[in-house]
PDB file of N, CA and C in Angstrom:
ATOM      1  N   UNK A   1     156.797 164.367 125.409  1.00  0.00           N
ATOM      2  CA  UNK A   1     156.207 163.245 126.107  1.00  0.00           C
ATOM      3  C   UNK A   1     155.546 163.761 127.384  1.00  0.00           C
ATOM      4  N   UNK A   2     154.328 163.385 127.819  1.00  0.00           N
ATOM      5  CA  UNK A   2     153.721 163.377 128.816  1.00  0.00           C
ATOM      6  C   UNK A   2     154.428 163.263 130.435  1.00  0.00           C
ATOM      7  N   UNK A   3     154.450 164.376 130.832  1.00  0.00           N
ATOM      8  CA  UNK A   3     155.458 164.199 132.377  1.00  0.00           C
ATOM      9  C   UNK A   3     155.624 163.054 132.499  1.00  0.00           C
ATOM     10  N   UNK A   4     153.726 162.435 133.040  1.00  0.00           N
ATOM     11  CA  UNK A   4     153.541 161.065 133.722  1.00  0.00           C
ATOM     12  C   UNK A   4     154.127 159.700 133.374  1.00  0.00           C
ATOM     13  N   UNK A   5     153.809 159.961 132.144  1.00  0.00           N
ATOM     14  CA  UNK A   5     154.352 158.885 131.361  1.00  0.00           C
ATOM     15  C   UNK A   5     155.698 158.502 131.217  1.00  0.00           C
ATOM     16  N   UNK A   6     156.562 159.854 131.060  1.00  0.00           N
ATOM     17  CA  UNK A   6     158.157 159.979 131.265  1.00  0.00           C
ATOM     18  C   UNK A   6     158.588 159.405 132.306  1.00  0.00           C
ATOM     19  N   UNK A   7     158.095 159.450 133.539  1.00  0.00           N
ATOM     20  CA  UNK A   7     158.304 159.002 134.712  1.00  0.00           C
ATOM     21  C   UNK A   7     158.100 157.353 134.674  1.00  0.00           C
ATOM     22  N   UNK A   8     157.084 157.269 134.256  1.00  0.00           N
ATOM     23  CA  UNK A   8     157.221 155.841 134.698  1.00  0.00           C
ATOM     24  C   UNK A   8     157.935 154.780 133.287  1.00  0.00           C
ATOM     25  N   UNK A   9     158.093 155.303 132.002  1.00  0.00           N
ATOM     26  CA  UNK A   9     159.368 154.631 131.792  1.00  0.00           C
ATOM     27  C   UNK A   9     160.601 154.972 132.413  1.00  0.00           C
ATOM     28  N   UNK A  10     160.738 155.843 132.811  1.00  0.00           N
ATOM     29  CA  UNK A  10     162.260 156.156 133.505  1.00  0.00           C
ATOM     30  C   UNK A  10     162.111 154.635 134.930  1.00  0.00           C
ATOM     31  N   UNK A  11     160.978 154.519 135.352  1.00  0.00           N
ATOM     32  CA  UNK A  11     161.308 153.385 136.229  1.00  0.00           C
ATOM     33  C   UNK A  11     161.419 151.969 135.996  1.00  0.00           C
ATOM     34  N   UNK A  12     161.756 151.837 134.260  1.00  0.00           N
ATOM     35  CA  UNK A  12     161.913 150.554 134.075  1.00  0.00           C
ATOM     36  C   UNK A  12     160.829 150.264 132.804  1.00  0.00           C
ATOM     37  N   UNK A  13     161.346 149.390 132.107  1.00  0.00           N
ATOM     38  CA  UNK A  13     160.629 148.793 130.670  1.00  0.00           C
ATOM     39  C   UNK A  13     159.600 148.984 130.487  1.00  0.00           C
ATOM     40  N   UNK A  14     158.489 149.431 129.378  1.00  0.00           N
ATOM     41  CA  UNK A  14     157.745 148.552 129.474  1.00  0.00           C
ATOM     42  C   UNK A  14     157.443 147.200 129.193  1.00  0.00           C
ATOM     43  N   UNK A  15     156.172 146.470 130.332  1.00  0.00           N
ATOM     44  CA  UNK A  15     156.026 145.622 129.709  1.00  0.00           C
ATOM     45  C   UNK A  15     154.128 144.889 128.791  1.00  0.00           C
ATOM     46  N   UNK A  16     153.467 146.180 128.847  1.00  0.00           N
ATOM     47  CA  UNK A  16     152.612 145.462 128.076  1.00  0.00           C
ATOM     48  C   UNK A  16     151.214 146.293 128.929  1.00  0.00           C
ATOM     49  N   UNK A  17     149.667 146.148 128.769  1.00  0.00           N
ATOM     50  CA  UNK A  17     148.805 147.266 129.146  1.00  0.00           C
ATOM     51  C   UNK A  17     148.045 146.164 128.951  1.00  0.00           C
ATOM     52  N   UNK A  18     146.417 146.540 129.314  1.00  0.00           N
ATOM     53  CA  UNK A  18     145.102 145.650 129.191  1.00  0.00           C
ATOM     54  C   UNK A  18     144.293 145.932 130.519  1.00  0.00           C
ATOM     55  N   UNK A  19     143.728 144.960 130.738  1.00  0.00           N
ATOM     56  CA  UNK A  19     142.728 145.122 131.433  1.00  0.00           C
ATOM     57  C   UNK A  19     143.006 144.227 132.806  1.00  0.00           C
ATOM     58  N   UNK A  20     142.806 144.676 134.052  1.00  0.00           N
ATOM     59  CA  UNK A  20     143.719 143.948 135.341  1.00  0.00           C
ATOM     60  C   UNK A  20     142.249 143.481 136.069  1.00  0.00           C
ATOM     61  N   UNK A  21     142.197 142.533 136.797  1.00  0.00           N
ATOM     62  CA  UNK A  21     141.068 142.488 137.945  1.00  0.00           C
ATOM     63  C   UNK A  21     141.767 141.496 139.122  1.00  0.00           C
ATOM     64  N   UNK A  22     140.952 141.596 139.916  1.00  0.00           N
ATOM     65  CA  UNK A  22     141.683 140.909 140.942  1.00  0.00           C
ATOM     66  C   UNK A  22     141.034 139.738 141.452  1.00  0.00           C
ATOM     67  N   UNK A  23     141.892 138.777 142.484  1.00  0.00           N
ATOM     68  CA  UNK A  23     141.176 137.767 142.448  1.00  0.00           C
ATOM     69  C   UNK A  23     141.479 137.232 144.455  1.00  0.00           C
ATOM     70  N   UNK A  24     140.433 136.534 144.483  1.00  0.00           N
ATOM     71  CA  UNK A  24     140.976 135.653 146.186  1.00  0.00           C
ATOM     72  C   UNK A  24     140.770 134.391 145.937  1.00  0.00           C
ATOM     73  N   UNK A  25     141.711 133.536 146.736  1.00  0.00           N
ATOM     74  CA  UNK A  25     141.212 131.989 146.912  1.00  0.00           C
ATOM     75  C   UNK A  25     142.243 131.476 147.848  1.00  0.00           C
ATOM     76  N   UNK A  26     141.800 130.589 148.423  1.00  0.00           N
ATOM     77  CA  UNK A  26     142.605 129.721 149.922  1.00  0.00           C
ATOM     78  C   UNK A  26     143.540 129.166 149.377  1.00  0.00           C
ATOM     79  N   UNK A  27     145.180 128.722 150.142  1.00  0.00           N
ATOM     80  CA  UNK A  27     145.751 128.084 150.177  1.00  0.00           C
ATOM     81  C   UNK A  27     147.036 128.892 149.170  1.00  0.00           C
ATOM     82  N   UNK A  28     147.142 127.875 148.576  1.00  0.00           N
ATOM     83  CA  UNK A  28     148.753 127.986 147.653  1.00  0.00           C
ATOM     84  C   UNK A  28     149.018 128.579 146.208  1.00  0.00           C
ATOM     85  N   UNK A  29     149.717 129.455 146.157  1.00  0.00           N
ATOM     86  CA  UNK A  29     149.900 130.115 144.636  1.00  0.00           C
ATOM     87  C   UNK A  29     150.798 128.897 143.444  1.00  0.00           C
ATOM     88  N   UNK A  30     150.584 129.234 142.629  1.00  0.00           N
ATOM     89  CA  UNK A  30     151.449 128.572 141.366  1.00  0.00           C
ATOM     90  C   UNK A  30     152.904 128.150 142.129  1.00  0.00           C
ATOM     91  N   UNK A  31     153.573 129.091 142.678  1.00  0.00           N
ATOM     92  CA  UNK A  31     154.676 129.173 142.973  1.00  0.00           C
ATOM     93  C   UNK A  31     155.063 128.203 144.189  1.00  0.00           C
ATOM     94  N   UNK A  32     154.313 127.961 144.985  1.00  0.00           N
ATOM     95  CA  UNK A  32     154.331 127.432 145.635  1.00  0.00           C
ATOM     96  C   UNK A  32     154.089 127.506 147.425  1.00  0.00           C
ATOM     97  N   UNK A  33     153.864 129.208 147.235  1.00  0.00           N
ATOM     98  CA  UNK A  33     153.580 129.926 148.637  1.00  0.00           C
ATOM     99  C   UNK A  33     152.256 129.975 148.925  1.00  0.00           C
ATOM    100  N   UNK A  34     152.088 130.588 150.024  1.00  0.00           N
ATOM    101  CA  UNK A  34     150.491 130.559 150.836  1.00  0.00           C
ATOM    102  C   UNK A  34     150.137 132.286 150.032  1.00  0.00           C
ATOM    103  N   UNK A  35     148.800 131.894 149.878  1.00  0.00           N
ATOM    104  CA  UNK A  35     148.728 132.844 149.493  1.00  0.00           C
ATOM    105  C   UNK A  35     148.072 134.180 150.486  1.00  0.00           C
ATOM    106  N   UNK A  36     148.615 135.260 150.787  1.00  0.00           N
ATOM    107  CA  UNK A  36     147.814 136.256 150.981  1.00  0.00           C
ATOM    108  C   UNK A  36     147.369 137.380 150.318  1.00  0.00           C
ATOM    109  N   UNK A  37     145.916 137.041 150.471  1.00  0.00           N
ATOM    110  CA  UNK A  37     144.795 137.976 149.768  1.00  0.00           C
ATOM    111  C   UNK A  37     145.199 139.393 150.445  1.00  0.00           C
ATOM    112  N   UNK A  38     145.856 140.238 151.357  1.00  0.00           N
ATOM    113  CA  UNK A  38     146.100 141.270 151.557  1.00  0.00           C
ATOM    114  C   UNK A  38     147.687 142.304 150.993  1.00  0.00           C
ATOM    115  N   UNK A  39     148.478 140.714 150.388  1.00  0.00           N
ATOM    116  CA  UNK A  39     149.375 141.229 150.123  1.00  0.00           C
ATOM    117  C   UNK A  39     149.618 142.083 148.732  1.00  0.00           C
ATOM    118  N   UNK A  40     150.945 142.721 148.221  1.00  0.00           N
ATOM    119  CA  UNK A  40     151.152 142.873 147.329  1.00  0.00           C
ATOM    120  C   UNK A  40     151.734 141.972 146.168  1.00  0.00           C
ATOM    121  N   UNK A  41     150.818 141.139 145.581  1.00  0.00           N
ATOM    122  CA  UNK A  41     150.940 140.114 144.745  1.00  0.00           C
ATOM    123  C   UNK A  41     150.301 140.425 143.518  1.00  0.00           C
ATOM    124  N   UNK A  42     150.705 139.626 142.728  1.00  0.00           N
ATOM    125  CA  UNK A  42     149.670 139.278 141.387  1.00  0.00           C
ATOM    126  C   UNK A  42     149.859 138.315 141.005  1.00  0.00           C
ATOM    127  N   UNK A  43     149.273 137.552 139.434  1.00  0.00           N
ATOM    128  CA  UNK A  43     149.400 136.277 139.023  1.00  0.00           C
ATOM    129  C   UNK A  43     149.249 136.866 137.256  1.00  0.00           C
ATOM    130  N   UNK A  44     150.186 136.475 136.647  1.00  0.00           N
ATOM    131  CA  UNK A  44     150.628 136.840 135.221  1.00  0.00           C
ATOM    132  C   UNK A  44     150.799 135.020 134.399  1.00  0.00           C
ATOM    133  N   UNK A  45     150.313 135.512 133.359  1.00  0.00           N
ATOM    134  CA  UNK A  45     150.448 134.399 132.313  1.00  0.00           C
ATOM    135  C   UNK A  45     151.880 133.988 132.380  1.00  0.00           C
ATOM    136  N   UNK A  46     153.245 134.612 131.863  1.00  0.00           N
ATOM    137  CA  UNK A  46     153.994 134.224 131.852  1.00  0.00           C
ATOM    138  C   UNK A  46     155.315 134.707 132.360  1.00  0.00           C
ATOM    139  N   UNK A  47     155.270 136.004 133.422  1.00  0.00           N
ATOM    140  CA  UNK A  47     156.565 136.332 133.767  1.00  0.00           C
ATOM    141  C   UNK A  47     156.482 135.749 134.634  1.00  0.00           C
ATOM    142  N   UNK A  48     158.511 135.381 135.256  1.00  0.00           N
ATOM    143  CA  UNK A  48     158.662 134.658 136.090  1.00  0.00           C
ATOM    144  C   UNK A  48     158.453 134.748 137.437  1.00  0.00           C
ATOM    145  N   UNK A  49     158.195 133.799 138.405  1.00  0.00           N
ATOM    146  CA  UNK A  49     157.544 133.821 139.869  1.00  0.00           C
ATOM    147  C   UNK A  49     158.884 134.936 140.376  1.00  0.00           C
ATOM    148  N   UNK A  50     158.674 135.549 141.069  1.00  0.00           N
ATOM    149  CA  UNK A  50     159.515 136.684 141.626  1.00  0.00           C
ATOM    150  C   UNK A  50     159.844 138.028 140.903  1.00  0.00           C
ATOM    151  N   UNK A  51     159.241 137.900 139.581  1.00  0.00           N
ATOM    152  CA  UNK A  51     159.190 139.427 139.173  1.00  0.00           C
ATOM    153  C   UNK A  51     158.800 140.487 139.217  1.00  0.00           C
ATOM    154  N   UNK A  52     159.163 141.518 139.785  1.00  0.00           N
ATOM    155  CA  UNK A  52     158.839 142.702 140.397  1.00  0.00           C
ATOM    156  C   UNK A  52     158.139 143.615 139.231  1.00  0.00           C
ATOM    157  N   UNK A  53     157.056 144.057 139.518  1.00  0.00           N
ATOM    158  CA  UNK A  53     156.004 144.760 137.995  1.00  0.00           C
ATOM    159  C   UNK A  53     155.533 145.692 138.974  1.00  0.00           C
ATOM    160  N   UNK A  54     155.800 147.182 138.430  1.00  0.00           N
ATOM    161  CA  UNK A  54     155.029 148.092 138.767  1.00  0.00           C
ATOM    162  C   UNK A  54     153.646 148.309 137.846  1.00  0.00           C
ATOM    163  N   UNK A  55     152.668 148.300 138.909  1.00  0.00           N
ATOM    164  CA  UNK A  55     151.169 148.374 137.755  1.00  0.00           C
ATOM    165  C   UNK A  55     150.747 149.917 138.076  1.00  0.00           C
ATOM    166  N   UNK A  56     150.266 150.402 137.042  1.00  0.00           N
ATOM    167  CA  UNK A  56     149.812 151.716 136.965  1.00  0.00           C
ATOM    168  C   UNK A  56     148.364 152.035 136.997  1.00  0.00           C
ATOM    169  N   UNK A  57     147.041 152.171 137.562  1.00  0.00           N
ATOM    170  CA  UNK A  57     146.113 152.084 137.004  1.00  0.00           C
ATOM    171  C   UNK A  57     145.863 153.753 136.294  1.00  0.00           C
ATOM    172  N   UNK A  58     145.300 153.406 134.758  1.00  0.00           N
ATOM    173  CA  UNK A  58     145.321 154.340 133.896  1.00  0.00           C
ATOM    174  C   UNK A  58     144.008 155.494 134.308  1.00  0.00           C
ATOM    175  N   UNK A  59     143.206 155.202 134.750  1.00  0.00           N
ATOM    176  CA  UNK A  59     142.191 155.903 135.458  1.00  0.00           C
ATOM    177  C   UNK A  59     142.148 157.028 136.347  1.00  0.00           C
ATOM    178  N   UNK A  60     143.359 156.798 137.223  1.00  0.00           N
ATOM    179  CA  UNK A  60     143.977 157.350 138.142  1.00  0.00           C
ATOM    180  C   UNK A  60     145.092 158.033 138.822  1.00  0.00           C
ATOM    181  N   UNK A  61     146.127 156.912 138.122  1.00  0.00           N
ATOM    182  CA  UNK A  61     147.077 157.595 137.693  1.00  0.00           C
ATOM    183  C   UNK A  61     147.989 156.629 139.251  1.00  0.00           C
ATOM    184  N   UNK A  62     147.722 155.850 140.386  1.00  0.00           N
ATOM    185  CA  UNK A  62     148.015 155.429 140.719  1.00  0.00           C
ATOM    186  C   UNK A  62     149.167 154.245 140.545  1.00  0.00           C
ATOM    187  N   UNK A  63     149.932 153.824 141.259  1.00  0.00           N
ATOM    188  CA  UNK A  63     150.562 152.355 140.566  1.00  0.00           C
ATOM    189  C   UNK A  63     151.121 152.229 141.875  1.00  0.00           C
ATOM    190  N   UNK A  64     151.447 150.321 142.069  1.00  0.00           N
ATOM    191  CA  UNK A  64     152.235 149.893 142.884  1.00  0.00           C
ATOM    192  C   UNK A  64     152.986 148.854 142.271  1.00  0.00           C
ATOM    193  N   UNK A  65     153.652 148.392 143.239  1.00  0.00           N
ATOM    194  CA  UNK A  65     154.855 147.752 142.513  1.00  0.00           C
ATOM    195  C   UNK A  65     154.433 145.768 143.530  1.00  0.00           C
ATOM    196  N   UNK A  66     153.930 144.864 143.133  1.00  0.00           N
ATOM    197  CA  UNK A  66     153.646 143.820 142.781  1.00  0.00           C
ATOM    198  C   UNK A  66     154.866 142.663 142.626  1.00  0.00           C
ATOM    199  N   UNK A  67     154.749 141.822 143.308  1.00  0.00           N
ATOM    200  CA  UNK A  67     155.413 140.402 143.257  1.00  0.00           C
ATOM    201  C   UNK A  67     154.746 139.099 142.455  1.00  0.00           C
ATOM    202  N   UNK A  68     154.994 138.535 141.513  1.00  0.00           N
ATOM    203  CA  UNK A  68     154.484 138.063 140.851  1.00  0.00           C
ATOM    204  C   UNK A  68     154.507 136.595 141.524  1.00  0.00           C
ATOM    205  N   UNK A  69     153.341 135.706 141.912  1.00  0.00           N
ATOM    206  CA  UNK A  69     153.729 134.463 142.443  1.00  0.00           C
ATOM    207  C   UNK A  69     152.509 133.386 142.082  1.00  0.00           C
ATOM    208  N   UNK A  70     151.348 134.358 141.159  1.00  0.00           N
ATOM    209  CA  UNK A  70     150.691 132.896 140.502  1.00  0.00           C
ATOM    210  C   UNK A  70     150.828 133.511 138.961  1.00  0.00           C
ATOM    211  N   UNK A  71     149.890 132.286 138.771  1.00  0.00           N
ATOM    212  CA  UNK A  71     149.746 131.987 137.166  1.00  0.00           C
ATOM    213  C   UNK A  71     148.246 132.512 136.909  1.00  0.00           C
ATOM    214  N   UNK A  72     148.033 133.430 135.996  1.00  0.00           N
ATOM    215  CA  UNK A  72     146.590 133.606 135.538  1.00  0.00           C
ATOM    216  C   UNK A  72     145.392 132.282 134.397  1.00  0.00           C
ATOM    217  N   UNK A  73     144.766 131.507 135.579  1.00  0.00           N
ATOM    218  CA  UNK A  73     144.341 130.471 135.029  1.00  0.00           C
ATOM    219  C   UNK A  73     143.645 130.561 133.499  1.00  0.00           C
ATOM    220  N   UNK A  74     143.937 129.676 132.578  1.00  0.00           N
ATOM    221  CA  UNK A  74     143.847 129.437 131.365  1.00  0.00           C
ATOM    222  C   UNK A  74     142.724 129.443 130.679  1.00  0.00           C
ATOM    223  N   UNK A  75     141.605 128.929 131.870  1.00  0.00           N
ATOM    224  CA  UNK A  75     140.468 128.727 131.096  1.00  0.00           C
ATOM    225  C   UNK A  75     139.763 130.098 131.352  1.00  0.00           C
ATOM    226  N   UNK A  76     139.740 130.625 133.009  1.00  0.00           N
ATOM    227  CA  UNK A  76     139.314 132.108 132.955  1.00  0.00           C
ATOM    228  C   UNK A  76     139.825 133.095 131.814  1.00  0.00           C
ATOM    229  N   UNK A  77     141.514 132.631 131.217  1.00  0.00           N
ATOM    230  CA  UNK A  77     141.914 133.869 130.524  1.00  0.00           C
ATOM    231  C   UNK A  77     140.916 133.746 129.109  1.00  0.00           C
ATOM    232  N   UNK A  78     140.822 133.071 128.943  1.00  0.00           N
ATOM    233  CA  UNK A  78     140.096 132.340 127.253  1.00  0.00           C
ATOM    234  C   UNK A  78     138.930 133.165 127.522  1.00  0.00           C
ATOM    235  N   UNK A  79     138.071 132.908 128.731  1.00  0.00           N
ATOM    236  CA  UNK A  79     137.136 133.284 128.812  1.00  0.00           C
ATOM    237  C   UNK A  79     136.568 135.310 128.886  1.00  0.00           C
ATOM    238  N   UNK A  80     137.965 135.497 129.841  1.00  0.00           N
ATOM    239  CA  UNK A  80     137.881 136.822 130.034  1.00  0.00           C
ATOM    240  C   UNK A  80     139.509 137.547 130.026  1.00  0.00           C
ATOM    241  N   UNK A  81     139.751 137.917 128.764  1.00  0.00           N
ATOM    242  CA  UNK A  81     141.757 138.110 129.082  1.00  0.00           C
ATOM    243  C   UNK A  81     141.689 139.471 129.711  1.00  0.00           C
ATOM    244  N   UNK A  82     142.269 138.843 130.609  1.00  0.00           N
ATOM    245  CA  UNK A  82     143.686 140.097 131.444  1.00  0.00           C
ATOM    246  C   UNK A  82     144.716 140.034 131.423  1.00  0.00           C
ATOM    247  N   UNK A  83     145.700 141.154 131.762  1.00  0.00           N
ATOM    248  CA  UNK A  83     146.991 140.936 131.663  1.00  0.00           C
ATOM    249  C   UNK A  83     147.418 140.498 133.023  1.00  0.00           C
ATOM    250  N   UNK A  84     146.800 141.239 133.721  1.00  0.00           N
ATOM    251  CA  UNK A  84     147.212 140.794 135.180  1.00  0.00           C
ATOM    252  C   UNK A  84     146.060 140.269 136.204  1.00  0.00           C
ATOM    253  N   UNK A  85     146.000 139.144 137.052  1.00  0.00           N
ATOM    254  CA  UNK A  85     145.181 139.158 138.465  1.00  0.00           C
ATOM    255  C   UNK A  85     145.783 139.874 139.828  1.00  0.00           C
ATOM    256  N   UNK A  86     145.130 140.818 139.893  1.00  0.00           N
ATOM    257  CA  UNK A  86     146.095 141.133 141.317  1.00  0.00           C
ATOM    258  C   UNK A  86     145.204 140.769 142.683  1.00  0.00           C
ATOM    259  N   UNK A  87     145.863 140.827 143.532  1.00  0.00           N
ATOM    260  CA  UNK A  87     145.459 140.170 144.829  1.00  0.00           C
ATOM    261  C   UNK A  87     145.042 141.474 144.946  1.00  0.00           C
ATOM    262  N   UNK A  88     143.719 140.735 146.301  1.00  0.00           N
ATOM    263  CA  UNK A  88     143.062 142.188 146.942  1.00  0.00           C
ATOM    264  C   UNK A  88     143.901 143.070 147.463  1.00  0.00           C
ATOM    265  N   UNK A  89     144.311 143.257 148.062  1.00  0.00           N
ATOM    266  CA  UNK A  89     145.391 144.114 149.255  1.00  0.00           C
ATOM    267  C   UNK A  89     145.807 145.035 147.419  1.00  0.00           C
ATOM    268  N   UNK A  90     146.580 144.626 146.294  1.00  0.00           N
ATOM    269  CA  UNK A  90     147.408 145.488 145.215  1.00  0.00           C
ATOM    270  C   UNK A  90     146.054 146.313 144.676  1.00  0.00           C
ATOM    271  N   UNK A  91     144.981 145.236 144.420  1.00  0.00           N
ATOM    272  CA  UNK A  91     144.144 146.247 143.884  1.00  0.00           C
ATOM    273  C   UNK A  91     143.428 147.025 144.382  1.00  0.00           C
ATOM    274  N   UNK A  92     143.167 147.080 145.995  1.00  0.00           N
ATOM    275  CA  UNK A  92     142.903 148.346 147.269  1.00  0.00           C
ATOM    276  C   UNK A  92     143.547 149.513 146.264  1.00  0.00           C
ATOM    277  N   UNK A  93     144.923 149.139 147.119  1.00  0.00           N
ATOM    278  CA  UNK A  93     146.426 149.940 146.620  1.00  0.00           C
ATOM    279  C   UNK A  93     146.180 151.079 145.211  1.00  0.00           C
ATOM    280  N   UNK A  94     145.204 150.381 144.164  1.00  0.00           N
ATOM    281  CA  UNK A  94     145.522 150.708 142.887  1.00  0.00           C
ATOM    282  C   UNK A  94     143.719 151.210 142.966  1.00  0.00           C
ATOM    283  N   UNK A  95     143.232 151.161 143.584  1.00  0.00           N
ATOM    284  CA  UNK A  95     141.791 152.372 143.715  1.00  0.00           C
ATOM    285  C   UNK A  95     140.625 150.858 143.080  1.00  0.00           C
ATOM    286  N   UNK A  96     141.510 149.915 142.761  1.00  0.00           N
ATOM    287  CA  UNK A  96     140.299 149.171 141.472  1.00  0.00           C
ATOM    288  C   UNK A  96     139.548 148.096 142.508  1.00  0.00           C
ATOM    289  N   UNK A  97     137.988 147.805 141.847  1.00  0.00           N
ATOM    290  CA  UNK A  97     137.155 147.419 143.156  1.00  0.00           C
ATOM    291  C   UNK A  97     136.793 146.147 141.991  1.00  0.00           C
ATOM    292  N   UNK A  98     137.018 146.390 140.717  1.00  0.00           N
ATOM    293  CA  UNK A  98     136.509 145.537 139.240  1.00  0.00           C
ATOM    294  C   UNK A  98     137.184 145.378 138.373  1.00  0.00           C
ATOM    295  N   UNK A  99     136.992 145.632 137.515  1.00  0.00           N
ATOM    296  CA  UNK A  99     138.017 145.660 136.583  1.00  0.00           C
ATOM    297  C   UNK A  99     138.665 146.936 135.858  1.00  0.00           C
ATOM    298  N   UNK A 100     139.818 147.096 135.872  1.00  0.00           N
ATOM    299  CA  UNK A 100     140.458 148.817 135.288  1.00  0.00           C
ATOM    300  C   UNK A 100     141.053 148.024 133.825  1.00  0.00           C
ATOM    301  N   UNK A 101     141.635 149.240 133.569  1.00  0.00           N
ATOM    302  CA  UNK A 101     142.917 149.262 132.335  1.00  0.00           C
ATOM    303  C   UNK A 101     143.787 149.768 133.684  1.00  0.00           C
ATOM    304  N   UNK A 102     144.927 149.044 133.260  1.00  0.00           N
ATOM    305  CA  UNK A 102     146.619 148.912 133.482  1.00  0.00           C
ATOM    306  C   UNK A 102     147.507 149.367 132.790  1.00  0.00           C
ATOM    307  N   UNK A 103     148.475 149.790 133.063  1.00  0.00           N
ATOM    308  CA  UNK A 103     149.693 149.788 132.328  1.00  0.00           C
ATOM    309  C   UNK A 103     150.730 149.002 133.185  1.00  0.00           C
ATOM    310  N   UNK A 104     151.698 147.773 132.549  1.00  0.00           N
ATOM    311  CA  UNK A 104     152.942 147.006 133.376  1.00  0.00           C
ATOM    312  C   UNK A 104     154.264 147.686 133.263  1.00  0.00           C
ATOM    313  N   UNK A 105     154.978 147.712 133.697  1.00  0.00           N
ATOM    314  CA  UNK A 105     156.646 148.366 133.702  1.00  0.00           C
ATOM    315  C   UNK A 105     157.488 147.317 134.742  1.00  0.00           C
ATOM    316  N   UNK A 106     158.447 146.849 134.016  1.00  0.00           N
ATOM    317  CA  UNK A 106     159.219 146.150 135.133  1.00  0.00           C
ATOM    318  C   UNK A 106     159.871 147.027 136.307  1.00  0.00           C
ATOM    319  N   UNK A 107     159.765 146.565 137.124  1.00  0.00           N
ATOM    320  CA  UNK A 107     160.277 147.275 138.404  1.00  0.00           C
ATOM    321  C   UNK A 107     161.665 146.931 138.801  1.00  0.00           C
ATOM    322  N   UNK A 108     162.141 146.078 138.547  1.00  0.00           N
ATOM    323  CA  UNK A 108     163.701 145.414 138.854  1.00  0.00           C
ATOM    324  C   UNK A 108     164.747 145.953 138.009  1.00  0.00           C
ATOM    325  N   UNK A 109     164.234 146.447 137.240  1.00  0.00           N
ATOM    326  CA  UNK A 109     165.035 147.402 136.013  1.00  0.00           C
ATOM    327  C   UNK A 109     166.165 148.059 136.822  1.00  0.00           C
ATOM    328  N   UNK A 110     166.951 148.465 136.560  1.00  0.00           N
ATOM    329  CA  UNK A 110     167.761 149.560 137.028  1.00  0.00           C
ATOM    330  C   UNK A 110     167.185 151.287 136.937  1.00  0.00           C
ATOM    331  N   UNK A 111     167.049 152.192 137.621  1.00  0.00           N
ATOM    332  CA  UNK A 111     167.002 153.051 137.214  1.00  0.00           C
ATOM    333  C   UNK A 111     167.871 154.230 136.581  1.00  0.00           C
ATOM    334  N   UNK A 112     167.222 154.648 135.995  1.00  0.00           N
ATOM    335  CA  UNK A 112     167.827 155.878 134.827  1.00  0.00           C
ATOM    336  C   UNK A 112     168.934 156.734 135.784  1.00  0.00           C
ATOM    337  N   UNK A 113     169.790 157.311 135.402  1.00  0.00           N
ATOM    338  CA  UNK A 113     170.493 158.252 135.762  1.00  0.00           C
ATOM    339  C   UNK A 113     169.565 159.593 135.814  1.00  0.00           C
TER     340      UNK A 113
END
């Protein structure tokens, strides 16, 4: 197996790959918080508000580790699927200015011995 790759299942599950872009807008996430466009956030179809996801971008080889607190809207996904929206500030973080390929890994996992 690939060092890189070894490593980052050793930090927890996977959970799934595609295509990530990021997004801004005023006011309140799904969840119910304010949102900041600088933070480390994202917005996922269906894991739960507070789940910790390390994103990898495959390009680079980069990844950060992400708080999940919106919902990736329904009609954009139909229109254009991603797995993830990440807030500006994660996708700085992750080199991406548009749209990348991702890889997800839960981050709350326990780690490996």
């Amino acid at each position: 197996m690939p060092r890189g790759r070894h490593l980052a299942l050793r930090r927890g599950a996977p959970l799934g790959s595609g295509r990530a872009t990021w997004y801004q807008h005023p006011g309140r996430t799904a969840s119910g918080e304010r949102y900041d466009p600088d933070g480390l956030t994202a917005a996922h179809a269906s894991l739960p508000f507070g789940s910790r996801v390390r994103v990898v971008n495959r390009s680079n080889n980069r990844s950060v580790v992400v708080r999940i607190t919106d919902r990736i809207n329904v009609r954009t996904k139909a229109k254009r699927s991603y797995v993830i929206d990440l807030s500006r500030g994660s996708a700085r973080a992750l080199g991406i200015s548009g749209v990348a390929q991702v890889a997800l890994y839960r981050a709350d996992a326990p780690q490996d011995p």
